[in-house]
Protein backbone atom coordinates (compact mmCIF):
# COMPACT_ATOMS: atom_id res chain seq x y z
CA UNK A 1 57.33 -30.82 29.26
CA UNK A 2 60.98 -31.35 28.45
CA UNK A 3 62.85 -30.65 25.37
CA UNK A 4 62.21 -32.58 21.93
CA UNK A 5 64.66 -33.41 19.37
CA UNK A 6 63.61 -34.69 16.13
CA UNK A 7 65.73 -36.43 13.83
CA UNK A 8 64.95 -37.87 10.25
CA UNK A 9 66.48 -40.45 8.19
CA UNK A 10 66.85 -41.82 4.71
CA UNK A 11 68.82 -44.23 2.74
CA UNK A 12 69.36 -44.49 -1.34
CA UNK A 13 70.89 -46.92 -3.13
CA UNK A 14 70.39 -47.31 -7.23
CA UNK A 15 70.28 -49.52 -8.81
CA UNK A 16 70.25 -51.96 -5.56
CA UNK A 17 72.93 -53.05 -5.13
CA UNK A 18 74.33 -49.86 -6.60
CA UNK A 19 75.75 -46.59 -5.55
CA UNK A 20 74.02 -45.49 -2.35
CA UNK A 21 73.94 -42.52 -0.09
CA UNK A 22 72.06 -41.65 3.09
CA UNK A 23 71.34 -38.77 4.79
CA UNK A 24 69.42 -37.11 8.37
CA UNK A 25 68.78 -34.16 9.77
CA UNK A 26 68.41 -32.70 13.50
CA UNK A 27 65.33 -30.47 14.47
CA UNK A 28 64.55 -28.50 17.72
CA UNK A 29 60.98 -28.49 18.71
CA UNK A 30 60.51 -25.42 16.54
CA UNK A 31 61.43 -27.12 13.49
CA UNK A 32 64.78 -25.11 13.41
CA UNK A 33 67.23 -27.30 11.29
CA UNK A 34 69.97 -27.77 13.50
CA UNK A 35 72.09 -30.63 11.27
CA UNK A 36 72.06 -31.48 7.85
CA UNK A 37 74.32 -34.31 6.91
CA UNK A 38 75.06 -37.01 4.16
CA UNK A 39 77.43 -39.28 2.77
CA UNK A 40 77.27 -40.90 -0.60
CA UNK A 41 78.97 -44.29 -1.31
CA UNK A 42 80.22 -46.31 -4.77
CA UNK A 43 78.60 -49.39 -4.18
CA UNK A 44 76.19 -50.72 -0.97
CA UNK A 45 72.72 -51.70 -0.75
CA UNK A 46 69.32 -49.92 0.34
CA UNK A 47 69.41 -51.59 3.58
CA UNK A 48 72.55 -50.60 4.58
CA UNK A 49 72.38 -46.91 3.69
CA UNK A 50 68.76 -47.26 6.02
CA UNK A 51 71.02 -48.44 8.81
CA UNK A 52 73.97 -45.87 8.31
CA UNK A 53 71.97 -42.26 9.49
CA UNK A 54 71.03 -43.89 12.51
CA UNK A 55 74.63 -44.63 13.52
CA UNK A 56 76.25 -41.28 11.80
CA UNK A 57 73.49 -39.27 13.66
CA UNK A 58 74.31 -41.33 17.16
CA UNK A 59 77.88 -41.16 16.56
CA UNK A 60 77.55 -37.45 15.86
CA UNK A 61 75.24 -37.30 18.80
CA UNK A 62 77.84 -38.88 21.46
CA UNK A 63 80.71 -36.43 20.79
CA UNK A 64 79.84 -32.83 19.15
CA UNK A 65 77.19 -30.68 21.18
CA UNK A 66 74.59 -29.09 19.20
CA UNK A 67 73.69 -25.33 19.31
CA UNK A 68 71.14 -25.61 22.17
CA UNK A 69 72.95 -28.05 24.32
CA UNK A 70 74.56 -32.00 24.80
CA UNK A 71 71.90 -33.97 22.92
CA UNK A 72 71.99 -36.00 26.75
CA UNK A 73 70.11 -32.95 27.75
CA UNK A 74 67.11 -33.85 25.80
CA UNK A 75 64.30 -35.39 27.28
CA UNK A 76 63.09 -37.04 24.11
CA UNK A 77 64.84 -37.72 20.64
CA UNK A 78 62.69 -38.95 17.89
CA UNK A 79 64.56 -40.58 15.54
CA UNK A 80 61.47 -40.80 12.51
CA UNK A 81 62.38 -43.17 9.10
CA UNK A 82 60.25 -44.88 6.25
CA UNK A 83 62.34 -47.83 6.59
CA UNK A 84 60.72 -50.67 8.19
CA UNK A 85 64.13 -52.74 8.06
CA UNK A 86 65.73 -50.10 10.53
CA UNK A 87 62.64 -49.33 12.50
CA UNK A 88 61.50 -52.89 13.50
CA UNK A 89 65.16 -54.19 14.29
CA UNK A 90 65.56 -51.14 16.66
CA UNK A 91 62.34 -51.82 18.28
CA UNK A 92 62.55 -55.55 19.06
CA UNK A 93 64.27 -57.74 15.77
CA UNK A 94 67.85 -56.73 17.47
CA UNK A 95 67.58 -57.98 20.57
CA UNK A 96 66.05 -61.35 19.43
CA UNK A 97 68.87 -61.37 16.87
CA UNK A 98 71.65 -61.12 19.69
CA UNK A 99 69.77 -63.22 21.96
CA UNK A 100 69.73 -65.80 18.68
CA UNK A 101 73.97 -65.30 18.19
CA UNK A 102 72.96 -62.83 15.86
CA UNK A 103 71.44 -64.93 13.85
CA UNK A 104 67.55 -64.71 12.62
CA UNK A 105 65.68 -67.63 11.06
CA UNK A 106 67.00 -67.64 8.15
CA UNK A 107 70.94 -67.72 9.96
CA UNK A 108 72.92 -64.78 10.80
CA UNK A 109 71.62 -61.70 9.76
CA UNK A 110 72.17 -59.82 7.04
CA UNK A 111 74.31 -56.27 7.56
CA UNK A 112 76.14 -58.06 11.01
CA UNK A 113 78.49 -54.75 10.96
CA UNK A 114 76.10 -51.96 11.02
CA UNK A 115 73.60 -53.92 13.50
CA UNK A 116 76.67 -54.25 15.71
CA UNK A 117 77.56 -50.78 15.67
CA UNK A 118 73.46 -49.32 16.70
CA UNK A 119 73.45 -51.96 19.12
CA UNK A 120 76.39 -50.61 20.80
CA UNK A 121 75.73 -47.15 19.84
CA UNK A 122 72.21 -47.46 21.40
CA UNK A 123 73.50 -48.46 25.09
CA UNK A 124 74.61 -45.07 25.33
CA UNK A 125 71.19 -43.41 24.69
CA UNK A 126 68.31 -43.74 27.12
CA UNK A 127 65.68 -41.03 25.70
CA UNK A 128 65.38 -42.53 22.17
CA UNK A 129 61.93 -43.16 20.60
CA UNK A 130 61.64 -44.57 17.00
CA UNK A 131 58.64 -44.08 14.51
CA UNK A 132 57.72 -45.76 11.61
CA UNK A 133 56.38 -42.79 8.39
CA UNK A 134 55.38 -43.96 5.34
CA UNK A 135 57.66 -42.60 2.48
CA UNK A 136 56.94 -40.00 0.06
CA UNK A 137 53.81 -39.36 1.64
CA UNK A 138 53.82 -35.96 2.02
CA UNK A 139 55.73 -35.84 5.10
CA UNK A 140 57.71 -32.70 4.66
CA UNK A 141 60.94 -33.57 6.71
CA UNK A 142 61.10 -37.29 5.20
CA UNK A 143 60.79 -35.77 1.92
CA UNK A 144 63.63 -33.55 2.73
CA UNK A 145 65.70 -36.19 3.79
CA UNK A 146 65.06 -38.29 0.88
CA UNK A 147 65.87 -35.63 -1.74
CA UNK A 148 69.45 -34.90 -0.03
CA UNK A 149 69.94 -38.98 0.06
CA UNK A 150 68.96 -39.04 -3.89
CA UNK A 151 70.61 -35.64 -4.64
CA UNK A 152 74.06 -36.82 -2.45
CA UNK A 153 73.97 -40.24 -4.26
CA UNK A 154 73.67 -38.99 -7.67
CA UNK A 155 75.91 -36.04 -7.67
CA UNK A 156 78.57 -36.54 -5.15
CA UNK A 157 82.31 -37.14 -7.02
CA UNK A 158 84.16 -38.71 -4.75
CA UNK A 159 82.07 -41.88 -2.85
CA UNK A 160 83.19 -43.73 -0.03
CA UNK A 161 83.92 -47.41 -0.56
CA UNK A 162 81.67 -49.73 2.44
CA UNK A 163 84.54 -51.73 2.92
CA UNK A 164 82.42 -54.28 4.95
CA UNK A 165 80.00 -54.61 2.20
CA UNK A 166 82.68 -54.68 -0.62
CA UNK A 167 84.39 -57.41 1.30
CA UNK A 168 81.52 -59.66 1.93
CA UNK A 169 81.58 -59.78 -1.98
CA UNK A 170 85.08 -61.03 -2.03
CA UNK A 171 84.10 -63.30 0.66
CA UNK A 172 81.03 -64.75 -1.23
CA UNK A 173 82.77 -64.89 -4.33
CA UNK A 174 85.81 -66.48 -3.05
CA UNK A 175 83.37 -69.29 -1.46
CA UNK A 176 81.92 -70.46 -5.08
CA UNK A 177 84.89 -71.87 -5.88
């Protein structure tokens, strides 16, 4: 059997919209942490912090090798979140989406940016799996991710601004009138 990599994800945003932070971390089949890493942000939305680990950790995962080797040199990497909204778009919703225009039944879909950015991200990955864990259910690694999401989001001093989301507010607002 090949080598396993586990990764775990979590968004936070509060109040929603609010400030928002995600976070993920990297495990070897031992359960050895190999990556811990978040980012907190002024204002967002749940959904989009969700969609954010996924592309940090792929980003991350294209460029810097980890400790044991390229991440390419993996025969399996489990990326594991309590977020249906990122899980069932990875597994099937995306494609139909760009199939669509990007656009769902309800028209184009919501967070454009950061599904544009896993969809190209993923094209470079061939050994990903994604699965679906309920949240605070005991799960000790979701957990873990959750608390440094919550923990990043409520103490972190200096946010980032998500440009994309602050402008679609400007955009919206600018179209009432």
């Amino acid at each position: 059997m090949g080598r396993i990599l586990r990764v775990y994800t979590d968004g936070s945003a509060s109040p929603n919209p609010g400030k928002g932070a995600y976070s993920y971390v990297v495990l070897d089949e031992k359960n050895t942490i190999l990556r811990k890493y978040s980012m907190a942000f002024t204002t967002t939305t749940n959904n989009r912090m969700e969609l954010r680990p996924l592309i940090a950790f792929l980003q991350w995962a294209q460029t810097d090798p980890i400790p044991l080797g390229k991440v390419s040199s993996y025969e399996k990497i489990i990326i594991t979140s309590d977020s249906q909204y990122l899980i069932l778009g990875v597994q099937g919703r995306m494609i139909k989406w760009k199939a669509n225009g990007w656009n769902n039944t309800s028209g184009k879909v919501v967070n454009l940016d950061l599904w544009k950015k896993i969809d190209k991200l993923l094209y470079n990955f061939h050994n990903l799996e994604f699965k679906l864990v309920k949240g605070h259910s005991g799960d000790q690694f979701n957990d873990m991710v959750d608390k440094i999401a919550v923990h990043e989001r409520i103490t972190n001093p200096d946010p980032c601004i998500d440009l994309e989301y602050t402008n679609s507010l400007k955009t919206k607002q600018l179209n009432m009138f």
